[in-house]
PDB file of N, CA and C in Angstrom:
ATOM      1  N   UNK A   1      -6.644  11.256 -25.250  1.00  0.00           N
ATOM      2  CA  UNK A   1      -7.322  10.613 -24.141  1.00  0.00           C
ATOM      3  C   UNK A   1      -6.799   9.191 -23.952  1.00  0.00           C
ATOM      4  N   UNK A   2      -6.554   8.567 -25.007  1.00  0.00           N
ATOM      5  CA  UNK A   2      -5.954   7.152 -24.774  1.00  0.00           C
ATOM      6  C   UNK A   2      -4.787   6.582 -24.268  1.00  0.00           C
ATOM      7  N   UNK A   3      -3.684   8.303 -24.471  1.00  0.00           N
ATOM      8  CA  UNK A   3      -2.806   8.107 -24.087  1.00  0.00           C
ATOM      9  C   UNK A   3      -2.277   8.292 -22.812  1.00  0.00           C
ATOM     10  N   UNK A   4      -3.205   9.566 -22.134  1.00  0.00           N
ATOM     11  CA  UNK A   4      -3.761   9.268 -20.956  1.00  0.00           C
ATOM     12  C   UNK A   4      -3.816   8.007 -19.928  1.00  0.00           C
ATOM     13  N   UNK A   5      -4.656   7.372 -20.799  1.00  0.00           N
ATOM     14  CA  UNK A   5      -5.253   6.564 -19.918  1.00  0.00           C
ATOM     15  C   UNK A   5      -4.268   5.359 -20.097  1.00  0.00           C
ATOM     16  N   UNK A   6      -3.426   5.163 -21.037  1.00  0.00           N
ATOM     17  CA  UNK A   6      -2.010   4.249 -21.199  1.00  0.00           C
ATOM     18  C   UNK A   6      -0.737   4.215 -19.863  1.00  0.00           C
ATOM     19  N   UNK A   7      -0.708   5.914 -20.082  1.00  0.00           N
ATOM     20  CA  UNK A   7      -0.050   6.795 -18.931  1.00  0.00           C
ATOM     21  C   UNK A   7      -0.106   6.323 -17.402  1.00  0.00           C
ATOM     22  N   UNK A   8      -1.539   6.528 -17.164  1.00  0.00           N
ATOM     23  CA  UNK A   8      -1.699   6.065 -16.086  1.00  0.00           C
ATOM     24  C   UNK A   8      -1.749   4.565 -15.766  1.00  0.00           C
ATOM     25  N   UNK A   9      -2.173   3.522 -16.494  1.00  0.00           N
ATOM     26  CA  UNK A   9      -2.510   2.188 -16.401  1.00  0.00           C
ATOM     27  C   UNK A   9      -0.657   2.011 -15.991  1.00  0.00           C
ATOM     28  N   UNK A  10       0.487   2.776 -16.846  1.00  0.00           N
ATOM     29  CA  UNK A  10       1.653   2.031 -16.374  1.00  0.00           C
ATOM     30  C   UNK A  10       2.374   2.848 -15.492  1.00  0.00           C
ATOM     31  N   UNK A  11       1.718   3.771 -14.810  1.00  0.00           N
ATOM     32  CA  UNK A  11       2.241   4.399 -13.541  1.00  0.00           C
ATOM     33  C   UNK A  11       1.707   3.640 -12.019  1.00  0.00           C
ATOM     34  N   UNK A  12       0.209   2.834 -12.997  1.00  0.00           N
ATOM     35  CA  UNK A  12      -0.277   1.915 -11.574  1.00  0.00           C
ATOM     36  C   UNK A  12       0.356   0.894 -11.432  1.00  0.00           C
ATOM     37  N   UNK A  13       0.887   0.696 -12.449  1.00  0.00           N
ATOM     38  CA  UNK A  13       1.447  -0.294 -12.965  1.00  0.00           C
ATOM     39  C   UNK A  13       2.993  -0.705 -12.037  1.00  0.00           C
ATOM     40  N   UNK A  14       3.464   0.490 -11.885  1.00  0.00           N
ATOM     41  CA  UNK A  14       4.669   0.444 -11.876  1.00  0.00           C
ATOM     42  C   UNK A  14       4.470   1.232 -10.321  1.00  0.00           C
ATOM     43  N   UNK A  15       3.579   1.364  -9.568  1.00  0.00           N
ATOM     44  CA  UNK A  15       3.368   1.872  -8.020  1.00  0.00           C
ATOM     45  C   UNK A  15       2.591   0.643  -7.277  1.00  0.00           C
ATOM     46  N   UNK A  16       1.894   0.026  -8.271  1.00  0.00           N
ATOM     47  CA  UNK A  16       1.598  -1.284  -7.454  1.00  0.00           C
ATOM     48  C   UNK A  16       2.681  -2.388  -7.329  1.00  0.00           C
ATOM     49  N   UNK A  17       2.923  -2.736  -6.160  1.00  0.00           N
ATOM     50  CA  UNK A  17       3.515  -3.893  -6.730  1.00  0.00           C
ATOM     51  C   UNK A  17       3.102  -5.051  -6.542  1.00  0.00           C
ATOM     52  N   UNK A  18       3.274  -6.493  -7.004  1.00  0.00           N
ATOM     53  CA  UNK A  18       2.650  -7.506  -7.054  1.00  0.00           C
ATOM     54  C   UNK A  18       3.003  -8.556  -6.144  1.00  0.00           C
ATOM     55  N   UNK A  19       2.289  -9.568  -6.249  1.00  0.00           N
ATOM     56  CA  UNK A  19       2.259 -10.571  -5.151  1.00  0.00           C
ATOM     57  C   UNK A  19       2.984 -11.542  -5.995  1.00  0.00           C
ATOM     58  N   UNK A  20       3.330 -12.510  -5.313  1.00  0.00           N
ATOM     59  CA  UNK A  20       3.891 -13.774  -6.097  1.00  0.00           C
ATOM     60  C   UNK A  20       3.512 -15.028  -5.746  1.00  0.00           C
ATOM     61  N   UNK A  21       2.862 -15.650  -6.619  1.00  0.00           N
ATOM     62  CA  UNK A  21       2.348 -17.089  -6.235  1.00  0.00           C
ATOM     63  C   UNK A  21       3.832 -17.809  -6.845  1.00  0.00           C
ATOM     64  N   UNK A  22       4.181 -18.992  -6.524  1.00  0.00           N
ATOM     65  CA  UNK A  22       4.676 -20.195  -6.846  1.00  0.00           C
ATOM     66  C   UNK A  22       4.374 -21.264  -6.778  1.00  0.00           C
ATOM     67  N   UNK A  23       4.431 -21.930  -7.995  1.00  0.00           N
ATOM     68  CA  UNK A  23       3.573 -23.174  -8.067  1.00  0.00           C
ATOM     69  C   UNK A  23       4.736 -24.538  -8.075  1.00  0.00           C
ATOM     70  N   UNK A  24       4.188 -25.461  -7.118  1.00  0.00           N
ATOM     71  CA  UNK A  24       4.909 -26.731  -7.535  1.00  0.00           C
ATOM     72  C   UNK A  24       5.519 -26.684  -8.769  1.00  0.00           C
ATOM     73  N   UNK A  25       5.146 -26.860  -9.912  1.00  0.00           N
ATOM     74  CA  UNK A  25       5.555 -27.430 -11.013  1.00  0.00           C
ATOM     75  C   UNK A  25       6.458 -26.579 -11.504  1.00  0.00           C
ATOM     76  N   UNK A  26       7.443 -25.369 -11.222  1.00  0.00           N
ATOM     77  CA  UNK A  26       7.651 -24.474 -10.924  1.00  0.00           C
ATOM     78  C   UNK A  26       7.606 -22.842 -11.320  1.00  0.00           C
ATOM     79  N   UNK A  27       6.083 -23.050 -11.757  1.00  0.00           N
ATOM     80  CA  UNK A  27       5.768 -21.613 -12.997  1.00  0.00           C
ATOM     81  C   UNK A  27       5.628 -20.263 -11.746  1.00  0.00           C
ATOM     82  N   UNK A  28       5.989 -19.125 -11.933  1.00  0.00           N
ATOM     83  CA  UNK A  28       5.753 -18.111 -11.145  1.00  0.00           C
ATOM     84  C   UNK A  28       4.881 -17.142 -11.435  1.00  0.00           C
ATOM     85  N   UNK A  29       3.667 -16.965 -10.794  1.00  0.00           N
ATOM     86  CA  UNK A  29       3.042 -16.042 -11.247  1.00  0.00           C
ATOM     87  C   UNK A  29       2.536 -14.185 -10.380  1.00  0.00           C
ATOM     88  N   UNK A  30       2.841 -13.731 -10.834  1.00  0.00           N
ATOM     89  CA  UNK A  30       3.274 -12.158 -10.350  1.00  0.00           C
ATOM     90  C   UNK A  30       1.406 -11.751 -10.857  1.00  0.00           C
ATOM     91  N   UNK A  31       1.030 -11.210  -9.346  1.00  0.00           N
ATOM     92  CA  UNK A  31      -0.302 -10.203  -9.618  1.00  0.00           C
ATOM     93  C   UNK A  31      -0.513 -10.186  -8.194  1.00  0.00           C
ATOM     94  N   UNK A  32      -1.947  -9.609  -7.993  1.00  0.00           N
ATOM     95  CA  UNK A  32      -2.950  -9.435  -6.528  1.00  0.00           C
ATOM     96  C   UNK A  32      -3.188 -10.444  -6.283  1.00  0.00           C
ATOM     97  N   UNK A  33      -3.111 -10.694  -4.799  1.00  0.00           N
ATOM     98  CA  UNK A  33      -3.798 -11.708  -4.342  1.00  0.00           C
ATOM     99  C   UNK A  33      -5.118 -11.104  -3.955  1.00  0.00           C
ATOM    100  N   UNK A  34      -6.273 -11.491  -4.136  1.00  0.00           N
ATOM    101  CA  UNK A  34      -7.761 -11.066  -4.231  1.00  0.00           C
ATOM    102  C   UNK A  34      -8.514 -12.057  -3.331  1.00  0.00           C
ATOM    103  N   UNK A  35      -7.855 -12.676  -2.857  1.00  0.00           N
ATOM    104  CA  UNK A  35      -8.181 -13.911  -1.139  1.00  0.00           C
ATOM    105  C   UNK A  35      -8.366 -15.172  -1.188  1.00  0.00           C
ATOM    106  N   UNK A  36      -9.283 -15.741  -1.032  1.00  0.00           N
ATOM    107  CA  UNK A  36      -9.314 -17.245  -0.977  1.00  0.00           C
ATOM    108  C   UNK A  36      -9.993 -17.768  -0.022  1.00  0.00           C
ATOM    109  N   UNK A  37     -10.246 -19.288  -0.815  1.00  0.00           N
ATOM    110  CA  UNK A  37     -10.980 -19.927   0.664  1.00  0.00           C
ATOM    111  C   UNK A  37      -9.579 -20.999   1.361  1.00  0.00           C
ATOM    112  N   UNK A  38      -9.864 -22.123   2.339  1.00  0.00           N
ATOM    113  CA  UNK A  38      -8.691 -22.802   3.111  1.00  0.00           C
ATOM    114  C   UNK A  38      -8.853 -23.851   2.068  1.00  0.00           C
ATOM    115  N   UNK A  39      -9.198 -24.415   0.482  1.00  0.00           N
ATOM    116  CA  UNK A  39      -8.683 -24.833  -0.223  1.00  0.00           C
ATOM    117  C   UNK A  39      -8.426 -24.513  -1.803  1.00  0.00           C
ATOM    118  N   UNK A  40      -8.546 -22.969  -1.746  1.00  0.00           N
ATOM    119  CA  UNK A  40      -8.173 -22.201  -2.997  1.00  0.00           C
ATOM    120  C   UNK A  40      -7.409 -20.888  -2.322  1.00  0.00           C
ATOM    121  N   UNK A  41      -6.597 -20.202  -3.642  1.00  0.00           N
ATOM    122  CA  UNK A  41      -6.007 -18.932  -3.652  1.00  0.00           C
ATOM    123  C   UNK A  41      -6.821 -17.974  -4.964  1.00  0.00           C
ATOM    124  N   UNK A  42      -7.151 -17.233  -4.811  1.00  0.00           N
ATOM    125  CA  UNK A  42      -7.466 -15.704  -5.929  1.00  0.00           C
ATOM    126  C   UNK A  42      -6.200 -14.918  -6.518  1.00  0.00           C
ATOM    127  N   UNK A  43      -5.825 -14.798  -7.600  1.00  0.00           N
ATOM    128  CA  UNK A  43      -4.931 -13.652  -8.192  1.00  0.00           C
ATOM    129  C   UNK A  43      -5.649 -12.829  -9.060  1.00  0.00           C
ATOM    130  N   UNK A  44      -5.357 -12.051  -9.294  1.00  0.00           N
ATOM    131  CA  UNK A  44      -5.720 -11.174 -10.103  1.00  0.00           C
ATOM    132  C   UNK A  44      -4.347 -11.035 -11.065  1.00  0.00           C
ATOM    133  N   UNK A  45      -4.226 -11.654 -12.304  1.00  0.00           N
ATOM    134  CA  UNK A  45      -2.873 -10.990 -13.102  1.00  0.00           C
ATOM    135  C   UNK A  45      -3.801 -10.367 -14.335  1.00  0.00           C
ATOM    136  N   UNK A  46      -3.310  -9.026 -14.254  1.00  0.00           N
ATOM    137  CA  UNK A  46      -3.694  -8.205 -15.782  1.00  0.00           C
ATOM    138  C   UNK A  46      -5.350  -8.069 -14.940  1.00  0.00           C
ATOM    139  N   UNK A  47      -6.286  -7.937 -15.810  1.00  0.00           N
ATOM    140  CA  UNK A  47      -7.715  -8.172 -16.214  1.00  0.00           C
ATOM    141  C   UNK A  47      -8.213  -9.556 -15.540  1.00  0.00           C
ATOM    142  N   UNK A  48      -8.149 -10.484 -15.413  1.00  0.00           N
ATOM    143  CA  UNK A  48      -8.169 -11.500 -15.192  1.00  0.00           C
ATOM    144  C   UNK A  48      -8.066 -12.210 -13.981  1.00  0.00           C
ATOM    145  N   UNK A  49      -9.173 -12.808 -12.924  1.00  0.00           N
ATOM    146  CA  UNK A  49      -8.892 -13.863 -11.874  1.00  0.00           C
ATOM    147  C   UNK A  49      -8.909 -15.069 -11.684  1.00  0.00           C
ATOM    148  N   UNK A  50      -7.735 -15.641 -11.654  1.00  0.00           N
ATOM    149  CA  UNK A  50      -7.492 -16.711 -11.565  1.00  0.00           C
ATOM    150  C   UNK A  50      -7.605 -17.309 -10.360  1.00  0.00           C
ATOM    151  N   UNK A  51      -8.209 -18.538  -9.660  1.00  0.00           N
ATOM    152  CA  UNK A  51      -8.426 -19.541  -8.735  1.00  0.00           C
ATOM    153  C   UNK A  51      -7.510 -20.725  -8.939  1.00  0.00           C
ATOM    154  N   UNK A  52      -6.180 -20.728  -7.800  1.00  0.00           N
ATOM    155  CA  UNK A  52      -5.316 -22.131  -7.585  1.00  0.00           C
ATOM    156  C   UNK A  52      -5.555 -22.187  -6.918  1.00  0.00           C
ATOM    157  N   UNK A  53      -5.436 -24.175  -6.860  1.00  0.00           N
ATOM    158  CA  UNK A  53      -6.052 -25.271  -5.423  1.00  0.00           C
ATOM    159  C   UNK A  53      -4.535 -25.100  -4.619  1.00  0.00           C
ATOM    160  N   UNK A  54      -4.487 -25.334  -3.277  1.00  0.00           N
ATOM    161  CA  UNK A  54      -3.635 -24.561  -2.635  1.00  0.00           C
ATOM    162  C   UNK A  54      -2.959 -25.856  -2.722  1.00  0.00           C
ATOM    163  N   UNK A  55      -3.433 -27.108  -2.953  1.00  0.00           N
ATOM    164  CA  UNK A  55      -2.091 -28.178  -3.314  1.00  0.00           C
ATOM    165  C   UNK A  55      -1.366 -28.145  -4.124  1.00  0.00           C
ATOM    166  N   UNK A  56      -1.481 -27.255  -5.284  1.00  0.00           N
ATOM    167  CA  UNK A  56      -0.881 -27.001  -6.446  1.00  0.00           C
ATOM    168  C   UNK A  56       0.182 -25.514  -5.939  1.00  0.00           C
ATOM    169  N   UNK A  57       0.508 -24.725  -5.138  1.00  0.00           N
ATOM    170  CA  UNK A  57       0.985 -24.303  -4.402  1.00  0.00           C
ATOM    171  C   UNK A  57       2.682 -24.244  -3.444  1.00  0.00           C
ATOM    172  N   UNK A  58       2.820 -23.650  -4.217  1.00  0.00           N
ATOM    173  CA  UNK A  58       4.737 -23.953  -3.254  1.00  0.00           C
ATOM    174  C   UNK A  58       5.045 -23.223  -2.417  1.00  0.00           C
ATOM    175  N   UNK A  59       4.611 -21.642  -2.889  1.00  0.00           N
ATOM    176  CA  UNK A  59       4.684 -20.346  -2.038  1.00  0.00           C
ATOM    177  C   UNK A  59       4.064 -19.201  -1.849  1.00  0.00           C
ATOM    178  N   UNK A  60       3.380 -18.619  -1.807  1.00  0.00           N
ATOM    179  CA  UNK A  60       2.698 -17.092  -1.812  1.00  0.00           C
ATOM    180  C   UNK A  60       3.228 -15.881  -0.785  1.00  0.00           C
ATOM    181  N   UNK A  61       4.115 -15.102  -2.035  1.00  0.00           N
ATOM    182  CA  UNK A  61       4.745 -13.926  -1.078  1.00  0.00           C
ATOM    183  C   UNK A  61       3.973 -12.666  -1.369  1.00  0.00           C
ATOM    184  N   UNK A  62       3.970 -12.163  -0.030  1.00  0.00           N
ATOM    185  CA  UNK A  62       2.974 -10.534  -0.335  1.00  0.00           C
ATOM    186  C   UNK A  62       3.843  -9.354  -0.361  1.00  0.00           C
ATOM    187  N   UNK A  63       3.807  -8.321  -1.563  1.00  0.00           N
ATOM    188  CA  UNK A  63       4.744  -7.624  -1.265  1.00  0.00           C
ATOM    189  C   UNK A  63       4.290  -6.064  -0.541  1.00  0.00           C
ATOM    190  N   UNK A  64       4.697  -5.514   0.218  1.00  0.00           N
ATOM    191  CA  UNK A  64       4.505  -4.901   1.254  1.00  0.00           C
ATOM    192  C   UNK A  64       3.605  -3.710   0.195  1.00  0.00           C
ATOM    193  N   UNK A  65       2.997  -2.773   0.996  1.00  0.00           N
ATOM    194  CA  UNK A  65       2.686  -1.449  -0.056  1.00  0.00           C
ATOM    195  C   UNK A  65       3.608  -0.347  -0.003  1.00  0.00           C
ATOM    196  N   UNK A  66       3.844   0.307  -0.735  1.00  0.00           N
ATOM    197  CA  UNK A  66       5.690   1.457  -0.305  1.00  0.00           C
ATOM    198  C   UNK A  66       4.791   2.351   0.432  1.00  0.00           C
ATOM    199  N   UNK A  67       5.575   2.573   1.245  1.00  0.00           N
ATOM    200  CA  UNK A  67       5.113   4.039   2.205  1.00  0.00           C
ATOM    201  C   UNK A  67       4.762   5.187   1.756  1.00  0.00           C
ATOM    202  N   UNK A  68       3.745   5.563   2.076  1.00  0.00           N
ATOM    203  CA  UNK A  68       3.449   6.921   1.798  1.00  0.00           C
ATOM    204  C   UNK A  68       4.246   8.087   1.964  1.00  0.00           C
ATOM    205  N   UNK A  69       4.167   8.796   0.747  1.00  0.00           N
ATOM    206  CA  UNK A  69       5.027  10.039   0.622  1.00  0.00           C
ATOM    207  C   UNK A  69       4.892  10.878   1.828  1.00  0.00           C
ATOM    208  N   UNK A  70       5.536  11.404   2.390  1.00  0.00           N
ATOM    209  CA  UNK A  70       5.260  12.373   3.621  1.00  0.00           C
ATOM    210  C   UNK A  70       5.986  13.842   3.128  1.00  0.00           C
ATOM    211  N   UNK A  71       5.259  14.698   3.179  1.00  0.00           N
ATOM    212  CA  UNK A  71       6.201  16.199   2.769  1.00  0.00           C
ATOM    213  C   UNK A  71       6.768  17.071   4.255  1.00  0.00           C
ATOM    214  N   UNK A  72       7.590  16.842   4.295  1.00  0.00           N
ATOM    215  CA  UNK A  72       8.089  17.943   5.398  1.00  0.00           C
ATOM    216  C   UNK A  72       8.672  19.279   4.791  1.00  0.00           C
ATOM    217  N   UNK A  73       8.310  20.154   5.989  1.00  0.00           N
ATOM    218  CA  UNK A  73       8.547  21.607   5.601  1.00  0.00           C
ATOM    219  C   UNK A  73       9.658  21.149   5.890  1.00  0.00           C
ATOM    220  N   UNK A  74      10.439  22.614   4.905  1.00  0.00           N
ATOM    221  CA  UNK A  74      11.955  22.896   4.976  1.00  0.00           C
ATOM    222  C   UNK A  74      12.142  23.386   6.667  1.00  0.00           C
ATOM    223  N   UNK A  75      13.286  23.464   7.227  1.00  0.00           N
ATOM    224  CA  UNK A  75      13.586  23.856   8.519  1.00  0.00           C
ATOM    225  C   UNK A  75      13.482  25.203   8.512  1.00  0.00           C
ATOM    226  N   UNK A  76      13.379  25.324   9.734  1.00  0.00           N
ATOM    227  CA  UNK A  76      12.579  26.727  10.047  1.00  0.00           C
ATOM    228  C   UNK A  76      11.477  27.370   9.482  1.00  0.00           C
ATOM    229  N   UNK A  77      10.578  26.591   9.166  1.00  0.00           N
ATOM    230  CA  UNK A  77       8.939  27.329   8.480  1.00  0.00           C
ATOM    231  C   UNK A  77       8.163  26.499   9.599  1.00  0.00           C
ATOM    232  N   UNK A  78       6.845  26.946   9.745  1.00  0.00           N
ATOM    233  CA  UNK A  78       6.419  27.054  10.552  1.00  0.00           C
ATOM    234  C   UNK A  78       5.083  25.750   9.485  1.00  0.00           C
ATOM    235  N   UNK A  79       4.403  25.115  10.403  1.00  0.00           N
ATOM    236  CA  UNK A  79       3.974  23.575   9.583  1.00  0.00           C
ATOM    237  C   UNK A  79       2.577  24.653   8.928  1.00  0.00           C
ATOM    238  N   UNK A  80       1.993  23.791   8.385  1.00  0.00           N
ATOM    239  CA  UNK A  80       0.903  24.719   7.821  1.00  0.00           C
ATOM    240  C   UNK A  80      -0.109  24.674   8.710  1.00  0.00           C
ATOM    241  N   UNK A  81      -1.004  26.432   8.904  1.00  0.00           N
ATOM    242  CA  UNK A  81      -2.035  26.281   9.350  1.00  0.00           C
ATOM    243  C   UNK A  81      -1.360  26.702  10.507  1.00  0.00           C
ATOM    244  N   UNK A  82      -0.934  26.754  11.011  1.00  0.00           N
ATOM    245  CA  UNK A  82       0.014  27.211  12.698  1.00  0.00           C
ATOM    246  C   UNK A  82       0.945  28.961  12.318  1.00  0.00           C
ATOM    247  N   UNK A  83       0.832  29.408  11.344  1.00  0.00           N
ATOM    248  CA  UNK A  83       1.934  30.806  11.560  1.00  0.00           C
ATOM    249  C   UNK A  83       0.422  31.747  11.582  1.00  0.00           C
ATOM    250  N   UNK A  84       1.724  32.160  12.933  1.00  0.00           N
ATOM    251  CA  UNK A  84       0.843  33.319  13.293  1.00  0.00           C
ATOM    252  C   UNK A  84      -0.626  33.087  14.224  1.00  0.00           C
ATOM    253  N   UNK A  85      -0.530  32.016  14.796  1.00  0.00           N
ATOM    254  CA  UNK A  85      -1.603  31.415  15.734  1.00  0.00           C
ATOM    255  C   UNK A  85      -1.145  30.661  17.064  1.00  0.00           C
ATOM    256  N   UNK A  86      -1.751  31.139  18.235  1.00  0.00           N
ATOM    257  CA  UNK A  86      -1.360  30.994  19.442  1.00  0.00           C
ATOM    258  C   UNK A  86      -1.649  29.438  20.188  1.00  0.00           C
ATOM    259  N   UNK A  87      -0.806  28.682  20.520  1.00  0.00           N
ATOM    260  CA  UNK A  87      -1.048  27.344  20.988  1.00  0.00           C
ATOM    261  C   UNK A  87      -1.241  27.603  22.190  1.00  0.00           C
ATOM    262  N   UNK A  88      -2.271  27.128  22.845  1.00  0.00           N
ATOM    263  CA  UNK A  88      -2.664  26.754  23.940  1.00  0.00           C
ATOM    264  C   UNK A  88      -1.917  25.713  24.623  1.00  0.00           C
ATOM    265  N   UNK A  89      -1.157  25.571  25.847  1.00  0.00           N
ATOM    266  CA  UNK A  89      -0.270  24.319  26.496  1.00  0.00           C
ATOM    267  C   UNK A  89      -1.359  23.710  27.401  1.00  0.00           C
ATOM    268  N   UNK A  90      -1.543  23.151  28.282  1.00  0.00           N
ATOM    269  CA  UNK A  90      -2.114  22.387  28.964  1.00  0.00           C
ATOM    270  C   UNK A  90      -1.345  22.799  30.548  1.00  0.00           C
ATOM    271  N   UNK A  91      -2.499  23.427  31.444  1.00  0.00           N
ATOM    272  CA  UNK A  91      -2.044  24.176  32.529  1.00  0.00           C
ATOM    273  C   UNK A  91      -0.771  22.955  33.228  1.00  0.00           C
ATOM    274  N   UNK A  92      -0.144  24.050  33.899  1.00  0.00           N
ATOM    275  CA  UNK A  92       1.052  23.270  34.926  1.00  0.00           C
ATOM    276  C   UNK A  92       0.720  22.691  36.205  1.00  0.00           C
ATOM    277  N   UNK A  93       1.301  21.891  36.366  1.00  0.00           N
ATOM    278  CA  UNK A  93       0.885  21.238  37.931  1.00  0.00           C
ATOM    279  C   UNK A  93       1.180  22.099  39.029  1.00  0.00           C
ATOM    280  N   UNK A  94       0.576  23.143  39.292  1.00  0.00           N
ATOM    281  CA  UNK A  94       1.016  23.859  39.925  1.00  0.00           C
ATOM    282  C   UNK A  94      -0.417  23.866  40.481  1.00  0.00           C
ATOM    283  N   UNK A  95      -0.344  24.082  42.425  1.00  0.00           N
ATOM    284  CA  UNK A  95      -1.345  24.135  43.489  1.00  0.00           C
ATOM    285  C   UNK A  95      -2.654  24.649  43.289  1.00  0.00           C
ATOM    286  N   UNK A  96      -2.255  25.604  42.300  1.00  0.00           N
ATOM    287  CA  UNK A  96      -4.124  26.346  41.766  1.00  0.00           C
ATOM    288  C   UNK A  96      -4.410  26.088  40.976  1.00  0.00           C
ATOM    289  N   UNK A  97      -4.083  24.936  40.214  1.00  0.00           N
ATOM    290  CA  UNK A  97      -4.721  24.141  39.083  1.00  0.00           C
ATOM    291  C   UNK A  97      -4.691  22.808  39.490  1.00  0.00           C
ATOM    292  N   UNK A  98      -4.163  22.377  40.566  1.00  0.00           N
ATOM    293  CA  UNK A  98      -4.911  20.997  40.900  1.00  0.00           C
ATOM    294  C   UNK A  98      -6.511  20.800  41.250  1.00  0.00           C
TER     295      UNK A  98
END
């Protein structure tokens, strides 16, 4: 069970990715940004939230979230839920359906 739960902590680990504060003085610190007010920042590194005064502050980069996996059928299969079921089109502009 522990190892489990090791397992997963460094698969989140390694699917999250982190934000980057930079500080004046020039230490870098890698975690969540968890928000802030207009004279503090929130991180989250590890377990732990930390509060910097935004004068102490050089840079804060956000790193994007990776795109979601998308599965496409192989070519020529039919998507799921659709074989063998009749689609309805949307009548034609034609005089007896105006």
């Amino acid at each position: 069970m522990l190892l489990r739960t090791a397992v997963l902590a460094l698969a989140c680990a390694a699917a999250c990715p982190a934000d980057t504060l930079t500080l004046r003085d020039g230490q870098v610190i890698q975690g969540t940004y968890m928000g802030g007010t207009a004279r503090t920042v929130k991180m989250q590194i590890d377990d732990t939230v930390k509060t910097y005064d935004v004068t102490d502050i050089a840079t804060l980069q956000f790193t994007p979230p990776a795109p979601a996996a998308s599965v496409t059928p192989p070519a020529g299969h039919a998507h799921a839920g659709t074989a063998g079921t009749n689609v309805r089109k949307a009548p034609a502009d034609t005089p007896e359906h105006i």
